[in-house]
Protein backbone atom coordinates (compact mmCIF):
# COMPACT_ATOMS: atom_id res chain seq x y z
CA UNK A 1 -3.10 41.70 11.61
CA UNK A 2 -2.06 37.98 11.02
CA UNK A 3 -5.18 35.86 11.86
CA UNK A 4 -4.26 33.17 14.50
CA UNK A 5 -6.05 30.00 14.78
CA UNK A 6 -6.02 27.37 18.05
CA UNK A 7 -6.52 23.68 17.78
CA UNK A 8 -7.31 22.12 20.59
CA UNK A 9 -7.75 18.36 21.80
CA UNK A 10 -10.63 18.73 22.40
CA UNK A 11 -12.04 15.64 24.33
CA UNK A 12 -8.93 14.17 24.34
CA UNK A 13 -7.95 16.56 27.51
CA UNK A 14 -10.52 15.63 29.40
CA UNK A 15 -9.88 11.65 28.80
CA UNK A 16 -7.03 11.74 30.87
CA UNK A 17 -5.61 7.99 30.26
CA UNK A 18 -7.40 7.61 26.81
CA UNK A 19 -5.32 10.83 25.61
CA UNK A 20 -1.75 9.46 26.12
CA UNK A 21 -3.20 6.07 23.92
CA UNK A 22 -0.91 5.79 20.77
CA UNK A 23 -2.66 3.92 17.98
CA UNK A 24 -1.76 0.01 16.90
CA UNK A 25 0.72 -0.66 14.54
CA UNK A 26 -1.15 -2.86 12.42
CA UNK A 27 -4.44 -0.42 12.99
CA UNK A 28 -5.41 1.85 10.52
CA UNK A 29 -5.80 5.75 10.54
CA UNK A 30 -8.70 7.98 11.34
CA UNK A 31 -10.42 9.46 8.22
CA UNK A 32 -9.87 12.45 9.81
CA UNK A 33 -6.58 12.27 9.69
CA UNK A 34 -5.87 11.73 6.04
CA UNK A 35 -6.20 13.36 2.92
CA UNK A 36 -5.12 12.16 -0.55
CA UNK A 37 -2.51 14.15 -2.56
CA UNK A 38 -5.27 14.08 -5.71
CA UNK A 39 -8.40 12.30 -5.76
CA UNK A 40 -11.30 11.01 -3.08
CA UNK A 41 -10.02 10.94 0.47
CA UNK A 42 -9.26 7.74 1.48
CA UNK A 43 -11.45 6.28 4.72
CA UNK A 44 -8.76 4.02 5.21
CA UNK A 45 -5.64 2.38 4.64
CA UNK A 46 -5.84 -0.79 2.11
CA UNK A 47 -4.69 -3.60 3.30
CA UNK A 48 -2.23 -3.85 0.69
CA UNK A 49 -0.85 -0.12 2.06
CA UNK A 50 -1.17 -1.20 5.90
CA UNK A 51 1.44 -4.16 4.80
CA UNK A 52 4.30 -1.61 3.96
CA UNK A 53 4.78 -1.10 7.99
CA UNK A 54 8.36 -2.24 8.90
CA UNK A 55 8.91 -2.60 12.53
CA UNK A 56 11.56 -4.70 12.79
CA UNK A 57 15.26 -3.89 13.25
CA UNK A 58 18.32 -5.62 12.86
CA UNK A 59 19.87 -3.66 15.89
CA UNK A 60 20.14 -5.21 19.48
CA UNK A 61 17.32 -4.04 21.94
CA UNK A 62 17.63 -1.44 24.34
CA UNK A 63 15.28 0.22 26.46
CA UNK A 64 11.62 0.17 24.27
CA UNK A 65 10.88 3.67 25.88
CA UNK A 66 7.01 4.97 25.36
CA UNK A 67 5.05 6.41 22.44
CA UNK A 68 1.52 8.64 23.37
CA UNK A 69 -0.87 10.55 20.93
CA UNK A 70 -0.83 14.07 20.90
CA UNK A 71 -3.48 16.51 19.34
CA UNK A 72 -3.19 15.68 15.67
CA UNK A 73 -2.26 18.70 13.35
CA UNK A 74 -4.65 20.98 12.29
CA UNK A 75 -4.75 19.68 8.41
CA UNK A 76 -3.29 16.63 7.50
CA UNK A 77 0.58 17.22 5.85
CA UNK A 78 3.56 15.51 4.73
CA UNK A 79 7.16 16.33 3.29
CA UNK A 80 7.99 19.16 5.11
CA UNK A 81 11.32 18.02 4.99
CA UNK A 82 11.24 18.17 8.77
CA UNK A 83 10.72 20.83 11.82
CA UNK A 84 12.54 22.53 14.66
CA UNK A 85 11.85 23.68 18.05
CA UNK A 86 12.16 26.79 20.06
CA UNK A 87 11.02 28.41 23.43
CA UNK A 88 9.42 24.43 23.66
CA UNK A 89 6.96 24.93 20.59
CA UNK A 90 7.36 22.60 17.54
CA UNK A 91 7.27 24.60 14.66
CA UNK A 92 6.25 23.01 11.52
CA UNK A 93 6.55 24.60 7.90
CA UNK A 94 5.44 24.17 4.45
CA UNK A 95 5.08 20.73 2.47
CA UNK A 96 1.99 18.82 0.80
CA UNK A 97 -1.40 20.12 2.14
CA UNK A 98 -5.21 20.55 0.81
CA UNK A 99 -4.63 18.83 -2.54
CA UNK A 100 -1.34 20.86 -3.45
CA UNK A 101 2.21 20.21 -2.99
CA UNK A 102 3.84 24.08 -2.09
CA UNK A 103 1.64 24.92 0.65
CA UNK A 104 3.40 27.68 3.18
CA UNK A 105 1.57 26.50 6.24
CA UNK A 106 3.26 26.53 9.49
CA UNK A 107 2.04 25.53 12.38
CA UNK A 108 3.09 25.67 16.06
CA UNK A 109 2.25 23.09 18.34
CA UNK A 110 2.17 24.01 22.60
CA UNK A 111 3.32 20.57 24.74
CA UNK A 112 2.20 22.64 27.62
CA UNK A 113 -1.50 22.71 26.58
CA UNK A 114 -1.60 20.26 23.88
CA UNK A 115 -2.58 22.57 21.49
CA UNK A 116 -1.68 23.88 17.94
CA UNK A 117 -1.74 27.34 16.26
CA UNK A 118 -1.26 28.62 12.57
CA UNK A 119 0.65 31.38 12.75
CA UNK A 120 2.81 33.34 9.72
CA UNK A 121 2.83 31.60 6.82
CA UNK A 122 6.35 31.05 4.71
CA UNK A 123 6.57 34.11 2.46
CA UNK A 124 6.15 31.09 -0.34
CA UNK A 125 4.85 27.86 -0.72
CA UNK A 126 7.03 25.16 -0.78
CA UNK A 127 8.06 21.49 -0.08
CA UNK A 128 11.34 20.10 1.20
CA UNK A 129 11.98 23.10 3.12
CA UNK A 130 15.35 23.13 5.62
CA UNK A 131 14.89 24.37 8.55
CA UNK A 132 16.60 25.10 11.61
CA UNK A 133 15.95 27.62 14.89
CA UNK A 134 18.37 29.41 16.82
CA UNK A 135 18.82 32.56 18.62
CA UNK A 136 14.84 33.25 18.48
CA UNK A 137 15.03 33.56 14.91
CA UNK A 138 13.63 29.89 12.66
CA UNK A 139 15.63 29.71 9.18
CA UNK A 140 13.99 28.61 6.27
CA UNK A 141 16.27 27.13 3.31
CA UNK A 142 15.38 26.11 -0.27
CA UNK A 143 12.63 23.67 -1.40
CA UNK A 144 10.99 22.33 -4.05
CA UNK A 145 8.13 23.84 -5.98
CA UNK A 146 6.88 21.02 -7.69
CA UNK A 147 6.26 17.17 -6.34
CA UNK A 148 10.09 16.79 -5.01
CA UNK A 149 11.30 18.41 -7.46
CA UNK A 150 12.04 22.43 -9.22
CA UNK A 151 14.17 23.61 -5.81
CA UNK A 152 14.79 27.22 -5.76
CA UNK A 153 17.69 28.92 -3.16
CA UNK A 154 15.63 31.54 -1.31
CA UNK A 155 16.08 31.87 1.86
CA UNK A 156 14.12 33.30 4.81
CA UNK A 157 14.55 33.95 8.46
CA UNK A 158 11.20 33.74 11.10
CA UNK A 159 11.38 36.26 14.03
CA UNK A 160 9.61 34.20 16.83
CA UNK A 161 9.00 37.11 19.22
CA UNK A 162 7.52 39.25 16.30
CA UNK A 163 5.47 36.29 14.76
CA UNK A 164 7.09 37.82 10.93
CA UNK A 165 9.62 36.55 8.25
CA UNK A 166 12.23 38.49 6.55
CA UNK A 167 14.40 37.46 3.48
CA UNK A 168 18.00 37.35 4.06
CA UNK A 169 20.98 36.51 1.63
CA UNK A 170 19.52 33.52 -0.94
CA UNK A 171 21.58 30.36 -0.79
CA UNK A 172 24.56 29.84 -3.36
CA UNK A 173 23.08 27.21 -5.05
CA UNK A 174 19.35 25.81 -5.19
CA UNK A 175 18.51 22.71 -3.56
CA UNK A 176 15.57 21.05 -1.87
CA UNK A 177 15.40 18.25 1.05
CA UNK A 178 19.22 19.50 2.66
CA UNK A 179 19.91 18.91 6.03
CA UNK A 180 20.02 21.90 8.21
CA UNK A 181 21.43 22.82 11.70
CA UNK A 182 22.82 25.16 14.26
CA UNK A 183 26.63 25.28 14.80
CA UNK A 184 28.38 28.44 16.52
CA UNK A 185 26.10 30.89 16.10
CA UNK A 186 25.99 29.95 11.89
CA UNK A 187 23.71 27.94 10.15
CA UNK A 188 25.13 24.79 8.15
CA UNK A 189 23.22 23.44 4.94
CA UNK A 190 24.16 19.99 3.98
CA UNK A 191 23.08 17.60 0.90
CA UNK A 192 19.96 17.84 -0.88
CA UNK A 193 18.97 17.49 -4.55
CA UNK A 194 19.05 20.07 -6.97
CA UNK A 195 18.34 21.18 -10.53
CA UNK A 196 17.44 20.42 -13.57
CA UNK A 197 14.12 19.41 -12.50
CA UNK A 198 13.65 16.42 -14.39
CA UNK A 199 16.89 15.07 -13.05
CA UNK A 200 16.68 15.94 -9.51
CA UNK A 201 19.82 14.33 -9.23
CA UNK A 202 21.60 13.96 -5.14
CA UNK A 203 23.78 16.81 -4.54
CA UNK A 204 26.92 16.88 -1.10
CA UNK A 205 27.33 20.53 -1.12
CA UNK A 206 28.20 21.91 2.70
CA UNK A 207 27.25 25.38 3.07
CA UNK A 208 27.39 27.95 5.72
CA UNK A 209 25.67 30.79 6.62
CA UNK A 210 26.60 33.87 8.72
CA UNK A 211 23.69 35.61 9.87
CA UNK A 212 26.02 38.69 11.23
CA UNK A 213 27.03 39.24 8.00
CA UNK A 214 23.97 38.33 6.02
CA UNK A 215 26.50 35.89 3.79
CA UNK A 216 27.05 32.30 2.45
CA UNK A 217 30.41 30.41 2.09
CA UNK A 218 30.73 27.20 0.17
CA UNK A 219 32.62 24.14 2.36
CA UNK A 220 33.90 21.10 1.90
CA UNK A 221 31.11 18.74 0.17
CA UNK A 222 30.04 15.97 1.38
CA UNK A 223 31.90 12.78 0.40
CA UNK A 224 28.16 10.79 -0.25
CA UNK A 225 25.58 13.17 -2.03
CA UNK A 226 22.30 12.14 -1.00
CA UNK A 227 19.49 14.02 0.00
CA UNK A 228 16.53 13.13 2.70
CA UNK A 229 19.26 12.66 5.35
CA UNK A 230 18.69 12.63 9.28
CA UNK A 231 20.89 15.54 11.07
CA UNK A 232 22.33 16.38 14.29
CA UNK A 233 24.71 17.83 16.29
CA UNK A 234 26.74 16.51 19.39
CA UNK A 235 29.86 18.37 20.41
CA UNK A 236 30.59 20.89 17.91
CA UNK A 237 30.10 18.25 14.71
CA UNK A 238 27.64 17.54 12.18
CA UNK A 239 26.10 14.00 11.92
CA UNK A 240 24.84 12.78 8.66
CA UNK A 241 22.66 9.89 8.85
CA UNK A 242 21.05 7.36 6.15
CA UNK A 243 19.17 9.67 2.94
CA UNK A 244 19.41 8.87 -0.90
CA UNK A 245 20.73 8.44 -4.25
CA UNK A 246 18.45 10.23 -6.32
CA UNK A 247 15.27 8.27 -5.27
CA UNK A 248 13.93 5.94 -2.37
CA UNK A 249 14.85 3.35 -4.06
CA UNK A 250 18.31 4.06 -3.69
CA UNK A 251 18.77 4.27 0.34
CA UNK A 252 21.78 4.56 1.70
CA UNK A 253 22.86 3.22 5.74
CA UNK A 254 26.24 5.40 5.51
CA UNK A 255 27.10 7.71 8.50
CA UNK A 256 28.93 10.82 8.18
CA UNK A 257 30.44 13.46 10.63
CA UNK A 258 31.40 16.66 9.48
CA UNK A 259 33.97 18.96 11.95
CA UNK A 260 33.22 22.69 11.01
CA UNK A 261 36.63 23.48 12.98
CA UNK A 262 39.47 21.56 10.54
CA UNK A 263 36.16 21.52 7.67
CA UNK A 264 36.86 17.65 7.41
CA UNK A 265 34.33 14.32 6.83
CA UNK A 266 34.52 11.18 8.51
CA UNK A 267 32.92 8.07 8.52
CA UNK A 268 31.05 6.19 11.36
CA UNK A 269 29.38 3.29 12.43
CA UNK A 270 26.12 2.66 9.88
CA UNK A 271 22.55 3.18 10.84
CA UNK A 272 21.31 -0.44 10.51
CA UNK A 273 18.18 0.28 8.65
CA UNK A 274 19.04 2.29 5.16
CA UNK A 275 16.19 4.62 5.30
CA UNK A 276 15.73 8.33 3.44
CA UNK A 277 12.49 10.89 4.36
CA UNK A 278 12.91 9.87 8.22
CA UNK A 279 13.19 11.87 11.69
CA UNK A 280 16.32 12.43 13.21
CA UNK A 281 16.39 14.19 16.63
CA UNK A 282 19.25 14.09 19.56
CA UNK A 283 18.27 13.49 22.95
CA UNK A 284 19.98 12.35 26.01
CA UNK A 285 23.03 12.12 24.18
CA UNK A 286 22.03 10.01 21.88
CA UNK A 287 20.81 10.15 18.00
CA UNK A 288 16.95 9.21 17.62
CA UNK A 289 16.05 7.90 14.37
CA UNK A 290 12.91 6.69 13.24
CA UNK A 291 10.48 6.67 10.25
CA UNK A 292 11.24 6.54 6.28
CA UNK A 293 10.36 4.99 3.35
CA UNK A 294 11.90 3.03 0.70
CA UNK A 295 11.21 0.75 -2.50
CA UNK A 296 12.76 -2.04 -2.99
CA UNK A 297 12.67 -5.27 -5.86
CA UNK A 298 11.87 -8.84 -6.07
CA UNK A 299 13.20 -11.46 -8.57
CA UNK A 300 10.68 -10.45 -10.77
CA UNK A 301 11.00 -7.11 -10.92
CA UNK A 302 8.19 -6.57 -8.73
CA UNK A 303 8.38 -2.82 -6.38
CA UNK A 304 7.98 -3.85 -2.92
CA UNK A 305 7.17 -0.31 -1.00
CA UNK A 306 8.62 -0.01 2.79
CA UNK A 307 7.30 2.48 5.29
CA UNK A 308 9.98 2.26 8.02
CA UNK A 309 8.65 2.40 11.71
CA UNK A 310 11.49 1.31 13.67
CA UNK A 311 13.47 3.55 16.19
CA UNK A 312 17.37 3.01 16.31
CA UNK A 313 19.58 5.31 18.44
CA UNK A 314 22.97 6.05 17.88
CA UNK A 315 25.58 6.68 21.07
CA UNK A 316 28.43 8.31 19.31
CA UNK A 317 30.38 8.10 22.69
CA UNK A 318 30.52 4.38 21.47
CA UNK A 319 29.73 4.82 18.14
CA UNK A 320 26.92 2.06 18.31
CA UNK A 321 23.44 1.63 17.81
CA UNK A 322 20.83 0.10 19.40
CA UNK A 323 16.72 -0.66 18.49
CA UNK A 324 13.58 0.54 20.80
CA UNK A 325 10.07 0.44 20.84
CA UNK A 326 8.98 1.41 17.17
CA UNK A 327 6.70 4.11 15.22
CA UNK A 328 2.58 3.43 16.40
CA UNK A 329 1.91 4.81 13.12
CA UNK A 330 5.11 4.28 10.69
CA UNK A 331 5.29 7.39 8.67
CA UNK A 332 8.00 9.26 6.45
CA UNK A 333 8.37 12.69 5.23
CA UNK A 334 7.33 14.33 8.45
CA UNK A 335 7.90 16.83 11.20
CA UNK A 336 10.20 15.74 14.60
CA UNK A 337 11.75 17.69 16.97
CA UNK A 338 12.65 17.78 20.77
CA UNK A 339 10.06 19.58 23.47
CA UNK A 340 11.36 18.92 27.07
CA UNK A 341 12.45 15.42 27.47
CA UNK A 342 10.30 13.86 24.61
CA UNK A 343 10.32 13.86 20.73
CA UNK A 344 7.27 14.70 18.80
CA UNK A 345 6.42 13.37 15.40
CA UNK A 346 3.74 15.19 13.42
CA UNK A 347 2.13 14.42 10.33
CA UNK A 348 3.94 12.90 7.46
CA UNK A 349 3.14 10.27 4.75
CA UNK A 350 1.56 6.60 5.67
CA UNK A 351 2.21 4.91 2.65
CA UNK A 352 5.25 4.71 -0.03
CA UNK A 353 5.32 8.59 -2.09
CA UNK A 354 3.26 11.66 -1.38
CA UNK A 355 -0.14 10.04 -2.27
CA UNK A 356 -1.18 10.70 1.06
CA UNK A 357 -1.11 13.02 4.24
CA UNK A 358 -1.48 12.37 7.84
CA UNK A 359 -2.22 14.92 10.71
CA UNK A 360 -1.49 12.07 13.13
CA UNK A 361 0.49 13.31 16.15
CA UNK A 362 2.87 11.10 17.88
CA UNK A 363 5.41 11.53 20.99
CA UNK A 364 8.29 9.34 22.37
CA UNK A 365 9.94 9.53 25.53
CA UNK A 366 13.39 7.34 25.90
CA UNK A 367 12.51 4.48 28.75
């Protein structure tokens, strides 16, 4: 029998007010709530790495809307690649944990009780995994074996009810850090970066899977390949949102929308913060974007290392965008989806790379 382990907050549920606090933005992190990739645990964040926090954004205010602190994650993690949601549980899976980088962790996190549980692990560890929930069943897609890097095209399909995973039909090409979503009944794979290894070079393929008949087709690519994108669906298409060339220090703003119907691309208005490694959930009609991390390059050469906090929504009614209240604790490389009317953020990296994880547990609500 799978052992099942709870998490709860603890104190936190009895504080009533002090629970729904969301930490500073220039504050640092709780011990805690950290762990370094390799090496001593850090106690804190240098001043040097609280200085990468970006909160600012180009993009006219609207509403700020509210962030709270949930019950933190069970183990500190980053670079899942991202998380879904079903029966209003957050399910998070895989990424950089305890010291290694292709952990098969996956957590489940209750809004109701503000709790977590570890329940069945992927059937491998890995990083960068897409994944994607629909019809009671959580897919799985790809990843990377090594640090961001050595993808692989398995494939794997959680029962919820049944708490077990079962391999279906492996993908038709490996990749790591695609975009994946729901369209139909079929499950869409988009982007990514793929093989060999020590090129890990941006890839636009557009794949689709039928779960009836356990089978992959190959669509149109992408006409931008870059991987680390944001992804969502409103009315039938697929939105593509920011992501990279290669590396984070190649960030891209472009905005693509992909019609499975006439299997066609087209471009729309620009997120106005380039970020890759970020959150990307819809709610309310809108696209919710927030987190990232990028490197960037003075006159001299000099890296200058970006962890993106701000939140920018996209209306594509209007096809404009529009800045809120940021990140309490900018992070990239972590785990968002929508439970009832608000978006949780768990875990993720606080600084620049996968140096470092956070179990730190954040959610928004649009004002």
């Amino acid at each position: 029998m799978h052992r099942r382990a709870l998490v709860g907050a603890g104190a936190a549920l009895l504080a009533g007010v002090g629970a729904a606090r969301a930490q500073h933005h220039g504050g640092n992190i709780p011990a805690d709530q950290m762990t370094a990739l390799r090496g001593p645990n850090p106690q804190g964040l240098t001043p040097e790495q609280l200085a990468q926090r970006v909160l600012d954004s180009p993009a006219p205010a609207g509403p700020p809307g509210r962030w709270v602190s949930r019950a933190p994650l069970p183990l500190p993690r980053s670079e899942m690649a991202w998380a879904t949601s079903w029966n209003d549980r957050l399910h998070v899976i895989g990424g950089y944990a305890t010291g290694e980088v292709n952990k098969p962790y996956h957590h489940v996190y209750d809004p109701a009780t503000d709790r977590w549980q570890e329940v069945a692990p992927l059937p491998r560890g890995a990083n960068h995994v897409g994944v994607v929930a629909d019809a009671g069943r959580i897919y799985a897609l790809g990843g990377f074996q090594e640090q961001n890097r050595a993808s692989d095209a398995l494939a794997f399909v959680y029962v919820v009810a049944e708490d077990k995973w079962e391999t279906v039909a492996p993908m038709p090409r490996p990749r790591g850090a695609g975009g994946v979503v729901a369209v139909g009944g079929k499950i869409y794979h988009v982007g990514g970066a793929s093989d060999p290894a020590p090129e890990r070079a941006s890839v636009g393929w557009t794949e689709v899977y039928d779960p009836q008949a356990d089978r992959w087709s190959i669509l149109r690519a992408m006409p931008a390949a870059r991987d680390h994108v944001g992804i969502a669906v409103w009315e039938g298409r697929i939105h593509i949102i920011g992501g990279r060339f290669n590396t984070f220090e190649n960030n891209t703003n472009l905005h693509h929308v992909y019609d499975p119907a006439a299997d066609t691309w087209r471009l729309r208005a620009p997120i106005p913060t380039p970020r890759s490694g970020h959150g990307m959930v819809l709610l309310n009609g809108r696209m919710w974007c927030f987190g990232g991390e990028e490197r960037l390059y003075d006159a001299q050469n000099r890296p200058i290392d970006r962890v993106i906090g701000t939140l920018e929504s996209y209306d594509p009614a209007s096809d404009s965008w529009m800045s809120h209240a940021p990140m309490p604790t900018p992070r990239h490389g972590l785990g968002a989806a929508l439970l009832g009317g608000s978006i949780h953020v768990a875990g993720g990296g606080p600084i620049v790379g996968g140096g470092i994880q956070t179990s730190v547990h954040e959610a928004f609500t649009p004002g």
